[in-house]
C-alpha atoms as a PDB file:
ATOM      1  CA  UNK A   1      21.191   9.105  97.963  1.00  0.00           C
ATOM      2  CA  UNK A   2      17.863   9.509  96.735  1.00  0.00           C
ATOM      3  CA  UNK A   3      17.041   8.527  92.791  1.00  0.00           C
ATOM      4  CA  UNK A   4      15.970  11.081  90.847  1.00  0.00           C
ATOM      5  CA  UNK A   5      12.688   8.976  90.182  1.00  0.00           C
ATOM      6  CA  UNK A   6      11.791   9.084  93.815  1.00  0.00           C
ATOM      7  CA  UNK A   7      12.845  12.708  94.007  1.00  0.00           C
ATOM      8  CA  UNK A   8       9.881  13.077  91.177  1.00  0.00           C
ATOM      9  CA  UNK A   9       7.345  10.851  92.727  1.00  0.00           C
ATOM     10  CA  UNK A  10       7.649  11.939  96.579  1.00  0.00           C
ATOM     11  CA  UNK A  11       5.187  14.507  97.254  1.00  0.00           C
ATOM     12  CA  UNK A  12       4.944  17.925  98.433  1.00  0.00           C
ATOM     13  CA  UNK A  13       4.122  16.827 101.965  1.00  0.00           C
ATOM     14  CA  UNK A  14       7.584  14.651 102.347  1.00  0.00           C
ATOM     15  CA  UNK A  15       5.145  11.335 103.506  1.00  0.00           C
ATOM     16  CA  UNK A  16       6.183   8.177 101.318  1.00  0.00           C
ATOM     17  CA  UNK A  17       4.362   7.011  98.387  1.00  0.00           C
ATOM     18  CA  UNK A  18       4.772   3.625  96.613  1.00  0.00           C
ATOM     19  CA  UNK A  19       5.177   4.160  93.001  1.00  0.00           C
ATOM     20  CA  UNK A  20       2.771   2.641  90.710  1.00  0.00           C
ATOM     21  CA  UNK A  21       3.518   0.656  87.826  1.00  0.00           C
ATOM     22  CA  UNK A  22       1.967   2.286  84.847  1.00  0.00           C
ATOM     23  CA  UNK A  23       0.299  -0.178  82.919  1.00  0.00           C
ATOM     24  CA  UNK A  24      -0.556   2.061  79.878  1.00  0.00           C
ATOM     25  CA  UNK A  25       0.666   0.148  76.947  1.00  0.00           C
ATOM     26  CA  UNK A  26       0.734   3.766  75.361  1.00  0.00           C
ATOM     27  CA  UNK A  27       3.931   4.696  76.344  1.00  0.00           C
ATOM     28  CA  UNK A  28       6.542   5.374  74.349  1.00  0.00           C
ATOM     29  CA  UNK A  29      10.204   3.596  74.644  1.00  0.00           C
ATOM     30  CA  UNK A  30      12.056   6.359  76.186  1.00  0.00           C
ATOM     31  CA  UNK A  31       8.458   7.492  77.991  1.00  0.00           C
ATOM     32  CA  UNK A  32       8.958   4.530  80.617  1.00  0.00           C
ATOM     33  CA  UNK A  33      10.696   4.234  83.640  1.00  0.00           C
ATOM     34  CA  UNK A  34      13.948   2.149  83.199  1.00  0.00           C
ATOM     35  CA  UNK A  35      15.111   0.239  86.407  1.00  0.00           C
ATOM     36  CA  UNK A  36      18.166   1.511  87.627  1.00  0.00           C
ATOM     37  CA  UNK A  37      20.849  -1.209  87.231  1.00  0.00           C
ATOM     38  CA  UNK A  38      24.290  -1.587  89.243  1.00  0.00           C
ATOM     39  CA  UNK A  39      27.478  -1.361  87.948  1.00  0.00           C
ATOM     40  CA  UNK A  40      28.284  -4.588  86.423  1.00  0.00           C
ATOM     41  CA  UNK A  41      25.469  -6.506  86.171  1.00  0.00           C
ATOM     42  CA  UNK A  42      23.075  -6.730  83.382  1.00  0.00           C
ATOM     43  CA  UNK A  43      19.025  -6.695  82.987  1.00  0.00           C
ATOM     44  CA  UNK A  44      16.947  -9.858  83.152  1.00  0.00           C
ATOM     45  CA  UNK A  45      14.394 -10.499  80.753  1.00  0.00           C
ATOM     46  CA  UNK A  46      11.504 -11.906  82.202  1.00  0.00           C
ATOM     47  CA  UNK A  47      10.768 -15.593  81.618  1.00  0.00           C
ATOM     48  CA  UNK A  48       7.389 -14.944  79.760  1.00  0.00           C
ATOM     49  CA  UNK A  49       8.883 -12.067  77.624  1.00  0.00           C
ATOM     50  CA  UNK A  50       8.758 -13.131  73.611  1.00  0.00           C
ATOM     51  CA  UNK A  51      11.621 -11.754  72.141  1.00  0.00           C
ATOM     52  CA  UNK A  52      10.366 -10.362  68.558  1.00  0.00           C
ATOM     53  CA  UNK A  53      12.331  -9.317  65.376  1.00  0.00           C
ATOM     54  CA  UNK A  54      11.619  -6.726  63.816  1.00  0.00           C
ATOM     55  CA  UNK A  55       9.409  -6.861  60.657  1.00  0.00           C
ATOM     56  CA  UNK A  56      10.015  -5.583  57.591  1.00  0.00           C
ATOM     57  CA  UNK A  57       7.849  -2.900  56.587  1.00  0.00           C
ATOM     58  CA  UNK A  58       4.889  -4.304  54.358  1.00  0.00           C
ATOM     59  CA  UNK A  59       5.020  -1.615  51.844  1.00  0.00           C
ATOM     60  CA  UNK A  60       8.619  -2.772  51.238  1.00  0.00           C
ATOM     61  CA  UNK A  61       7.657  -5.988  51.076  1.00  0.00           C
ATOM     62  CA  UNK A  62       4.618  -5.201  48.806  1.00  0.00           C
ATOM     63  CA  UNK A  63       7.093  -2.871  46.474  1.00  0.00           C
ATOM     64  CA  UNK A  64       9.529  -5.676  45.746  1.00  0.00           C
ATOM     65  CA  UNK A  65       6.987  -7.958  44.765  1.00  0.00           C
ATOM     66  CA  UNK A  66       5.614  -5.593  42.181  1.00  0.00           C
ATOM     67  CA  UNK A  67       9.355  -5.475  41.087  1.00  0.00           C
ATOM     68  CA  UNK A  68       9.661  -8.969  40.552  1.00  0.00           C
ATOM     69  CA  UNK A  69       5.843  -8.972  39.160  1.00  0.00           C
ATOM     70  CA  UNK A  70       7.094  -6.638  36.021  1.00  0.00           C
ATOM     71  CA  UNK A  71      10.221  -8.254  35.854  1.00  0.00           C
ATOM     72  CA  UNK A  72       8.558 -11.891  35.011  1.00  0.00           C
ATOM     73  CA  UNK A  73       6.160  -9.506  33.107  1.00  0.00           C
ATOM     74  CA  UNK A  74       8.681  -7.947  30.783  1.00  0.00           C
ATOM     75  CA  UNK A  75      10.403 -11.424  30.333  1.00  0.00           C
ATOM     76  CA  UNK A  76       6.956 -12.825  29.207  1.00  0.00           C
ATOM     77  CA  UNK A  77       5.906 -10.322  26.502  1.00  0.00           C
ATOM     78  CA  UNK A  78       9.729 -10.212  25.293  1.00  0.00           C
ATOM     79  CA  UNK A  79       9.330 -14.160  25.008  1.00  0.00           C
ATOM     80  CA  UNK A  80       5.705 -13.710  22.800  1.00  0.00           C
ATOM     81  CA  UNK A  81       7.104 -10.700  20.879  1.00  0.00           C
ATOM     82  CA  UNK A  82      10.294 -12.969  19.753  1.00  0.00           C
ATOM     83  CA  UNK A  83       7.746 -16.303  19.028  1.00  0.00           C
ATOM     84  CA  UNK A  84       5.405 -13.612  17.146  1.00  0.00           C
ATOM     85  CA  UNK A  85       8.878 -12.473  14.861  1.00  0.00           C
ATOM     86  CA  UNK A  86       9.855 -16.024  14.131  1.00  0.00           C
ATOM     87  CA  UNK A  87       6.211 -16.964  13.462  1.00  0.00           C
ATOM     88  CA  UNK A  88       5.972 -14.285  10.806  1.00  0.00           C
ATOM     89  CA  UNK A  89       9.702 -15.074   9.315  1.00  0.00           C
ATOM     90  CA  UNK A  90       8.083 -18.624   8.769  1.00  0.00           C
ATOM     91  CA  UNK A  91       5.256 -17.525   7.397  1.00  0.00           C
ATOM     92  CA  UNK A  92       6.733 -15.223   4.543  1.00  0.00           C
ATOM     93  CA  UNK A  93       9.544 -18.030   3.954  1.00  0.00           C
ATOM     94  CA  UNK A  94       6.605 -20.865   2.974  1.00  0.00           C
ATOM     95  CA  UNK A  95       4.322 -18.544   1.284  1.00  0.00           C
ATOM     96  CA  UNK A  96       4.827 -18.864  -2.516  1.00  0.00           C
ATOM     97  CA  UNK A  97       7.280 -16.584  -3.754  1.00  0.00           C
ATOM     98  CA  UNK A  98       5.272 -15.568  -6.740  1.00  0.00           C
ATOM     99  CA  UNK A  99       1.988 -14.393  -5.330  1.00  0.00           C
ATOM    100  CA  UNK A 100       2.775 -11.159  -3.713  1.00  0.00           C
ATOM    101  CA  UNK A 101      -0.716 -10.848  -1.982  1.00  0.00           C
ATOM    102  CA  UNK A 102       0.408 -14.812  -0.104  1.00  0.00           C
ATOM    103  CA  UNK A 103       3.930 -13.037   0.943  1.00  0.00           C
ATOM    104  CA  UNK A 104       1.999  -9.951   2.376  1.00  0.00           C
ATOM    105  CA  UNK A 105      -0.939 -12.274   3.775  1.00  0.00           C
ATOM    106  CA  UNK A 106      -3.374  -9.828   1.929  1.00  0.00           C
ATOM    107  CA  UNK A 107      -6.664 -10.683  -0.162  1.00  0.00           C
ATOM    108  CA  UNK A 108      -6.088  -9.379  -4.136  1.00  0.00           C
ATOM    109  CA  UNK A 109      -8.041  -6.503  -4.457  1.00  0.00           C
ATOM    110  CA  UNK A 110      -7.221  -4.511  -1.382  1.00  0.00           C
ATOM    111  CA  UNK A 111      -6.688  -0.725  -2.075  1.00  0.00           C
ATOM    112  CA  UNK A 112      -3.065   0.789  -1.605  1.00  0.00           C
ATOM    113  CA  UNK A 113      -2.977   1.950   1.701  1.00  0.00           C
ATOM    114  CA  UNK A 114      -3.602  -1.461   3.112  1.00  0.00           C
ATOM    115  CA  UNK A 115      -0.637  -2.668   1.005  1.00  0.00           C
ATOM    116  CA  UNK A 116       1.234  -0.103   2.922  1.00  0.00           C
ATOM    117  CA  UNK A 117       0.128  -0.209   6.295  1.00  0.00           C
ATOM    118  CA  UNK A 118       0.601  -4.023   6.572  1.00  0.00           C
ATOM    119  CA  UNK A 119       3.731  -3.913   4.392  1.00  0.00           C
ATOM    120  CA  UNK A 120       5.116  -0.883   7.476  1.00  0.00           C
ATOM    121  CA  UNK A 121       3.783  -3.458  10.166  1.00  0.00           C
ATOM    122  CA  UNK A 122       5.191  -6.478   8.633  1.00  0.00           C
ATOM    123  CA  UNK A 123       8.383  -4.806   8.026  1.00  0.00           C
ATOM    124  CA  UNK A 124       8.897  -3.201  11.946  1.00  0.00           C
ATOM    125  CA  UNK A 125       8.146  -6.981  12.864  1.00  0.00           C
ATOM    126  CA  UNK A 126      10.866  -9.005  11.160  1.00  0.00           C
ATOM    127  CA  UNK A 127      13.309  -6.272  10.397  1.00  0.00           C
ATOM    128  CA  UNK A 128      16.899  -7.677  10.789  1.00  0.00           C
ATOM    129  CA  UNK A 129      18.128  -5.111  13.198  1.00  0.00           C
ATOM    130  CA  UNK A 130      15.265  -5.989  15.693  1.00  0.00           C
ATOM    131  CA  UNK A 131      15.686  -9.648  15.871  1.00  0.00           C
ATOM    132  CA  UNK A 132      18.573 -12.451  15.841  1.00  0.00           C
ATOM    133  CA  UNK A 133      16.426 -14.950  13.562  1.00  0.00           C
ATOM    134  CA  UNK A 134      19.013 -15.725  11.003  1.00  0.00           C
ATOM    135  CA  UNK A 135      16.230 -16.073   8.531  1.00  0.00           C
ATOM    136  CA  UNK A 136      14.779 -12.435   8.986  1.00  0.00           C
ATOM    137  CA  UNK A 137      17.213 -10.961   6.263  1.00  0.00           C
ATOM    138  CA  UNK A 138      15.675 -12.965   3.633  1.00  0.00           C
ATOM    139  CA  UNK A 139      12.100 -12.928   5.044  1.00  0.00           C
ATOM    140  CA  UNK A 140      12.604  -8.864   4.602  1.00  0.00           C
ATOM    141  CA  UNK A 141      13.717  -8.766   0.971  1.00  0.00           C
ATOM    142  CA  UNK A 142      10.972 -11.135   0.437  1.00  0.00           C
ATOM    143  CA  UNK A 143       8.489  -8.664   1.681  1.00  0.00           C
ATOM    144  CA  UNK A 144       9.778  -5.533   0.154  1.00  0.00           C
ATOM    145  CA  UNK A 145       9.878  -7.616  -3.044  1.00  0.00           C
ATOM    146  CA  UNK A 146       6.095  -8.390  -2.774  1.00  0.00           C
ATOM    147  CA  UNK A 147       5.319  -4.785  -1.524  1.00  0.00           C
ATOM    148  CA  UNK A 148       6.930  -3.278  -4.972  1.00  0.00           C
ATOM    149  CA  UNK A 149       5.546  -5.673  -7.147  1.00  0.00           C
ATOM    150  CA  UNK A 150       1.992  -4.671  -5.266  1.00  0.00           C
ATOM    151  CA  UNK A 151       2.944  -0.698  -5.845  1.00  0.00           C
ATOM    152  CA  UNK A 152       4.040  -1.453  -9.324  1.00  0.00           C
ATOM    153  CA  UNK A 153       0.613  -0.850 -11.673  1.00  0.00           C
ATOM    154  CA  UNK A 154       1.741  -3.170 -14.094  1.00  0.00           C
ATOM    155  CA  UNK A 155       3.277  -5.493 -12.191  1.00  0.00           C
ATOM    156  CA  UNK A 156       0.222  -5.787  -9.882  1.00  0.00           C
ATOM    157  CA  UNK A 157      -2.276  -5.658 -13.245  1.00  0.00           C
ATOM    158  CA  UNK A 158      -0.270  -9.074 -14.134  1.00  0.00           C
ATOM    159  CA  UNK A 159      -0.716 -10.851 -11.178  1.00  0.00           C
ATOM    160  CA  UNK A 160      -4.170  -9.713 -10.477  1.00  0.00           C
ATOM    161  CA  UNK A 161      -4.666 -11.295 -14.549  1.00  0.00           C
ATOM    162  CA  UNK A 162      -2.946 -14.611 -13.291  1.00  0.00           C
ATOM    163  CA  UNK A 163      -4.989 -14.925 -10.634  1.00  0.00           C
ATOM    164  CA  UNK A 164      -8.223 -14.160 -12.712  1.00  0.00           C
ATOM    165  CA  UNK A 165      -7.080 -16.715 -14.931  1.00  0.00           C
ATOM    166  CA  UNK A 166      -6.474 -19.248 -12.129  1.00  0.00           C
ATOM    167  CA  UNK A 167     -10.260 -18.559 -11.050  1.00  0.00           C
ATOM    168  CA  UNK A 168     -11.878 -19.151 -14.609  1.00  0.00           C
ATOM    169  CA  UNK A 169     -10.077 -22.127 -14.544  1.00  0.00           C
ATOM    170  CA  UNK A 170     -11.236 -23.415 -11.403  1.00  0.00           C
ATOM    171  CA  UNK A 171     -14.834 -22.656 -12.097  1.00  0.00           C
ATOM    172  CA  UNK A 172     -14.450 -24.585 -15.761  1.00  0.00           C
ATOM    173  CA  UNK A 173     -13.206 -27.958 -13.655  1.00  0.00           C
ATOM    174  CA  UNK A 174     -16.109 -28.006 -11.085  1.00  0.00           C
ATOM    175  CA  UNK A 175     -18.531 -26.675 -13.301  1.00  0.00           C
ATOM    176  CA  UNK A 176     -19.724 -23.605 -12.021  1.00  0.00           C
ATOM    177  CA  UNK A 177     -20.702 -19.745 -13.111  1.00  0.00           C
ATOM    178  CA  UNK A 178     -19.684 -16.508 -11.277  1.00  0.00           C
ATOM    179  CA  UNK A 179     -23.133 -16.660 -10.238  1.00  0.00           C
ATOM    180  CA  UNK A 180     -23.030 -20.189  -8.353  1.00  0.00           C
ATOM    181  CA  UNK A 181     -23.318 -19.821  -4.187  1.00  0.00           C
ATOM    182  CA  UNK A 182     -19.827 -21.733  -3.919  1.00  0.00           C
ATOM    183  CA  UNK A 183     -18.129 -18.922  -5.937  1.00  0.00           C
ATOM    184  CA  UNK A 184     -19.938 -16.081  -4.201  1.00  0.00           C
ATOM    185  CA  UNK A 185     -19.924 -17.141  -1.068  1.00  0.00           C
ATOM    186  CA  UNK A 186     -16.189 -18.975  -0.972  1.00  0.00           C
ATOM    187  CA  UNK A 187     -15.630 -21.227   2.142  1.00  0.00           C
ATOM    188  CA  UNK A 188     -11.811 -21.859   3.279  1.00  0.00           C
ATOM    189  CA  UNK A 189     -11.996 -25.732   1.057  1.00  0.00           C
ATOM    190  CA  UNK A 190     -12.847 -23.310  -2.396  1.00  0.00           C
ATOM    191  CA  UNK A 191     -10.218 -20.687  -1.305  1.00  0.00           C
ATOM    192  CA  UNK A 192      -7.699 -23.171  -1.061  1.00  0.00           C
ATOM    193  CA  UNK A 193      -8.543 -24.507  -4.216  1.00  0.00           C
ATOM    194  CA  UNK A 194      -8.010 -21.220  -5.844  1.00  0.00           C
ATOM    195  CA  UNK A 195      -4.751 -20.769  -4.145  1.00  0.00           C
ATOM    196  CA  UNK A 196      -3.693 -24.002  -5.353  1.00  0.00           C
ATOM    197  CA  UNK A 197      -5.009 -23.369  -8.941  1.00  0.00           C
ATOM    198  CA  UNK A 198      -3.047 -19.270  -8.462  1.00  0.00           C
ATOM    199  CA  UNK A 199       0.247 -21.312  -7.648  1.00  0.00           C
ATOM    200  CA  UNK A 200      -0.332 -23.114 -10.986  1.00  0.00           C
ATOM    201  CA  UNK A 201      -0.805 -20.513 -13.386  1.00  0.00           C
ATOM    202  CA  UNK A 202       1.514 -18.287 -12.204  1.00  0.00           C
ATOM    203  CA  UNK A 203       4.320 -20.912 -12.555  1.00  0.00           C
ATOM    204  CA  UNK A 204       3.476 -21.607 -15.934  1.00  0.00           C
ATOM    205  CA  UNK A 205       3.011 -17.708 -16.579  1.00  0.00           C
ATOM    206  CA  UNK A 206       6.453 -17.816 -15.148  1.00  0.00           C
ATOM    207  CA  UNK A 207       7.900 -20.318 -17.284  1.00  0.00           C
ATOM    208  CA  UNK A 208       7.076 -18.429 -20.026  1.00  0.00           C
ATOM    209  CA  UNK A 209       7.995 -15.133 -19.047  1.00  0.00           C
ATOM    210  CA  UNK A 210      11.577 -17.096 -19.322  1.00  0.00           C
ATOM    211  CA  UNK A 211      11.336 -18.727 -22.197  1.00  0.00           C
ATOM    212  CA  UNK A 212      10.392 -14.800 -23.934  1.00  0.00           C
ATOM    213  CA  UNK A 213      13.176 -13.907 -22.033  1.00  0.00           C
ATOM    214  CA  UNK A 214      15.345 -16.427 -23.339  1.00  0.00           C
ATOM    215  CA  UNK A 215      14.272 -16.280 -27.121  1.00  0.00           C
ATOM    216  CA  UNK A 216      14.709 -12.333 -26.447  1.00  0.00           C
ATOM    217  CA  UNK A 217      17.948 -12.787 -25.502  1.00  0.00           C
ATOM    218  CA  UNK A 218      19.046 -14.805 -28.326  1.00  0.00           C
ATOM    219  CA  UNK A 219      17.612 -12.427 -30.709  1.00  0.00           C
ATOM    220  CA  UNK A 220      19.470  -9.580 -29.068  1.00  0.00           C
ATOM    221  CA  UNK A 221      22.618 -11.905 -29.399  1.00  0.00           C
ATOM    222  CA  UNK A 222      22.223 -12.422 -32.441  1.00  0.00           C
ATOM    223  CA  UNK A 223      21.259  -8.358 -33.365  1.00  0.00           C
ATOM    224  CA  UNK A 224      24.527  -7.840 -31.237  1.00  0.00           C
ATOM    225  CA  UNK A 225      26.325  -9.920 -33.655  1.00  0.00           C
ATOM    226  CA  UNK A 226      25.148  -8.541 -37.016  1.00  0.00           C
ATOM    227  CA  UNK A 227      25.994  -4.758 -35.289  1.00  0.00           C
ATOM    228  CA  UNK A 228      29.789  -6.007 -34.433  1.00  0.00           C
ATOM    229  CA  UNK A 229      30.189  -7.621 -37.830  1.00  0.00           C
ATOM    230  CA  UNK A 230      29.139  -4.325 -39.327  1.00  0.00           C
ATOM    231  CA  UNK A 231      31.312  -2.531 -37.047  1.00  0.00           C
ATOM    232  CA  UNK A 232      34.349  -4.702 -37.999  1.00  0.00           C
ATOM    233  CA  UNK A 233      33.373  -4.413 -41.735  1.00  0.00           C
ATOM    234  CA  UNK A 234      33.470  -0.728 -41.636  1.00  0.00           C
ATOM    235  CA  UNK A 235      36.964  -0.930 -39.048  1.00  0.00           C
ATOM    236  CA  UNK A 236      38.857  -3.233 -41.737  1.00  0.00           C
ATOM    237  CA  UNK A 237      37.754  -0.550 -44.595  1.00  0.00           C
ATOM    238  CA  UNK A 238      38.857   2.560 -42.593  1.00  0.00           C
ATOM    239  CA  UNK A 239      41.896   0.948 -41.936  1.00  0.00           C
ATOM    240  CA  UNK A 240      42.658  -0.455 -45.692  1.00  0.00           C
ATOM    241  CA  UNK A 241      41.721   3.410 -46.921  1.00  0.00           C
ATOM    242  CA  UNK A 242      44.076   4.462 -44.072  1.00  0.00           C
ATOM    243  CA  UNK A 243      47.015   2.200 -45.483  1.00  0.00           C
ATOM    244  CA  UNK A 244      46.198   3.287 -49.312  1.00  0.00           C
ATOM    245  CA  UNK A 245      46.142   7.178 -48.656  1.00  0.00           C
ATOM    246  CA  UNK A 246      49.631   6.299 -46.625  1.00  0.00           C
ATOM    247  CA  UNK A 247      51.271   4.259 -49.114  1.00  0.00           C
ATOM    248  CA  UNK A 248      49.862   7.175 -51.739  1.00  0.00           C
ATOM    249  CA  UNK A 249      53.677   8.632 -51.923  1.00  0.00           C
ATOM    250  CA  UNK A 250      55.214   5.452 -52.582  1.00  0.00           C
ATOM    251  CA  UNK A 251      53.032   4.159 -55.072  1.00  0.00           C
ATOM    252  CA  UNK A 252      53.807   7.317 -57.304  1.00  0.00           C
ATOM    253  CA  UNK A 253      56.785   7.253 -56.717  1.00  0.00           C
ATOM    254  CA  UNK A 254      57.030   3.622 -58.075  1.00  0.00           C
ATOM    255  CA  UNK A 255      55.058   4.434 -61.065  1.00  0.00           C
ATOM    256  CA  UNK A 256      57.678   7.446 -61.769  1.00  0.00           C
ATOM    257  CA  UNK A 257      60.378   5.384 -61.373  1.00  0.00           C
ATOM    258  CA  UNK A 258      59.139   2.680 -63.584  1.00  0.00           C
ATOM    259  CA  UNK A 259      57.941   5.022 -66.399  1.00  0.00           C
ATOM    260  CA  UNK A 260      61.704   6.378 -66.041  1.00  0.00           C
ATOM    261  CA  UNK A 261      63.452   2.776 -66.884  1.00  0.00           C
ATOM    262  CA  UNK A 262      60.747   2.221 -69.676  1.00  0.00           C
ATOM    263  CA  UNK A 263      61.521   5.855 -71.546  1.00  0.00           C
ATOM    264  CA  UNK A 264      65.200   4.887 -71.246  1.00  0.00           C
ATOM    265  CA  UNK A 265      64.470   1.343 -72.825  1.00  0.00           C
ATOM    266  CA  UNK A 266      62.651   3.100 -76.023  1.00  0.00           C
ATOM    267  CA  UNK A 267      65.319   5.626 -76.255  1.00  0.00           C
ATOM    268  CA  UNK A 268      67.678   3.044 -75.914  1.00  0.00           C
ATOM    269  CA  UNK A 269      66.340   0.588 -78.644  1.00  0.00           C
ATOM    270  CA  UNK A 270      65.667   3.474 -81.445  1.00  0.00           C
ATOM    271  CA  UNK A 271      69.275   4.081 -81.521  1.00  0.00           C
ATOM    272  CA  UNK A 272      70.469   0.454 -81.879  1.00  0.00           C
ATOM    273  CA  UNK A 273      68.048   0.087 -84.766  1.00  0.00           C
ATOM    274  CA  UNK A 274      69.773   2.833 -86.536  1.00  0.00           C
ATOM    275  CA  UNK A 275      72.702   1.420 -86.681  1.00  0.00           C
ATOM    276  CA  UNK A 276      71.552  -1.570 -88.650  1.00  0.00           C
ATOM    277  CA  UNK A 277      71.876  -1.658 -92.052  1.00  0.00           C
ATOM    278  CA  UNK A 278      69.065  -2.410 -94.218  1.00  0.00           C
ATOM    279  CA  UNK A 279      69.369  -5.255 -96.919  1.00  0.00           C
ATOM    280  CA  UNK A 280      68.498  -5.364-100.374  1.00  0.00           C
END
């Protein structure tokens, strides 16, 4: 019986023809003509045939290294946003307390709105809820702190005064006017200087600020006393005109009764002397 390939390639003319290889690398898989195999028995591979694997597809390959690519990505600016957030917590926590422009890492004399655009900044940094520094709870009340005492007019006029003070003072130790070219033109050494020499006054301003407070609240102490002494006074006095409008009854009632036994004594004694008879 006849295969049904050389059914296809036999011509119309019934003479045999030796099929021809096709050597077009073209073809398709299921395009080429598969040797028919007995039943049983199983095909050889040619000896020079490489067996291949098959790839996987580069744009699979190029999609899972952009995958990893963001992942190390991500991991990297999380690691520099957290170093950024405990820079800043260190920062604020050895700046001096006092000087609400060193908290806020602001020049004095900066308008409002910079106050509260680095004060909103500063705050979304460090905020407690969006970082596990242990230190970012105090490192926030320390900024809010500095940005009130910045918002505050008087506040602010005080410390602005202290630091005015702290600059005069400087320039009277080296010598200088507002005019000389190393108080106009300040280099880092003379701004240090001046922040040393801020640090200064404002801890003596400080110390006195307490020691007011302190004399202030012994004088109020001692107001508070008079006013409860008076208080008392006037207590004890309600209470003793309380007791003699109570005690009213009784009293007259005493004096009745003791104007009663002296009557009855006089009566008493005019009749005894009567009696008596008179000598002579």
């Amino acid at each position: 019986m006849k295969s049904e390939v050389e059914q296809n390639l036999k011509p119309d003319n019934e003479q045999h023809v030796k099929p021809e290889i096709s050597k077009d690398v073209s073809l398709k898989p299921e395009q080429a003509v598969k040797p028919k195999l007995e039943p049983g028995t199983e095909p050889r591979i040619p000896f020079n045939t490489e067996l291949k694997q098959t790839p996987k597809p580069v744009a699979k390959l190029e999609q899972d290294d952009d995958k990893d690519g963001l992942a190390a990505l991500d991991a990297l600016e999380s690691e520099a946003k957290e170093f950024n957030k405990d820079a800043e917590i260190d920062r604020i926590l050895k700046a001096f307390k006092l000087d609400a422009y060193a908290v806020l890492d602001l020049q004095p004399g900066v308008p409002e709105s910079d106050i509260k655009l680095t004060y909103r900044k500063k705050s979304l940094l460090i905020h407690p809820d969006k970082t596990s520094n242990p230190l970012a709870p105090e490192a926030f009340d320390r900024l809010k702190k500095a940005q009130t005492e910045l918002t505050d007019e008087k506040a602010r006029a005080r410390l602005d005064e202290c630091i005015a003070d702290a600059r005069m003072l400087l320039m009277r130790e080296l010598k200088l006017t507002v005019d000389s070219e190393e108080i106009r033109n300040m280099d880092s050494a003379m701004r240090e200087a001046w922040r040393k020499k801020t640090v200064e006054v404002l801890i003596d301003s400080e110390h006195r600020r307490r020691k007011q407070l302190k004399a202030q609240m012994q004088e109020e102490g001692r107001e508070q006393r008079r006013v409860d002494e008076e208080v008392e006074a006037r207590k004890r006095k309600r209470e003793h005109e309380t007791a003699w409008e109570e005690s009213r009854e009784g009293r007259i009632g005493s004096w009745r009764n003791f104007q009663g036994k002296v009557g009855g004594e006089k009566e008493g004694g005019k009749k005894k002397k009567g009696k008596l008879k008179v000598l002579g």
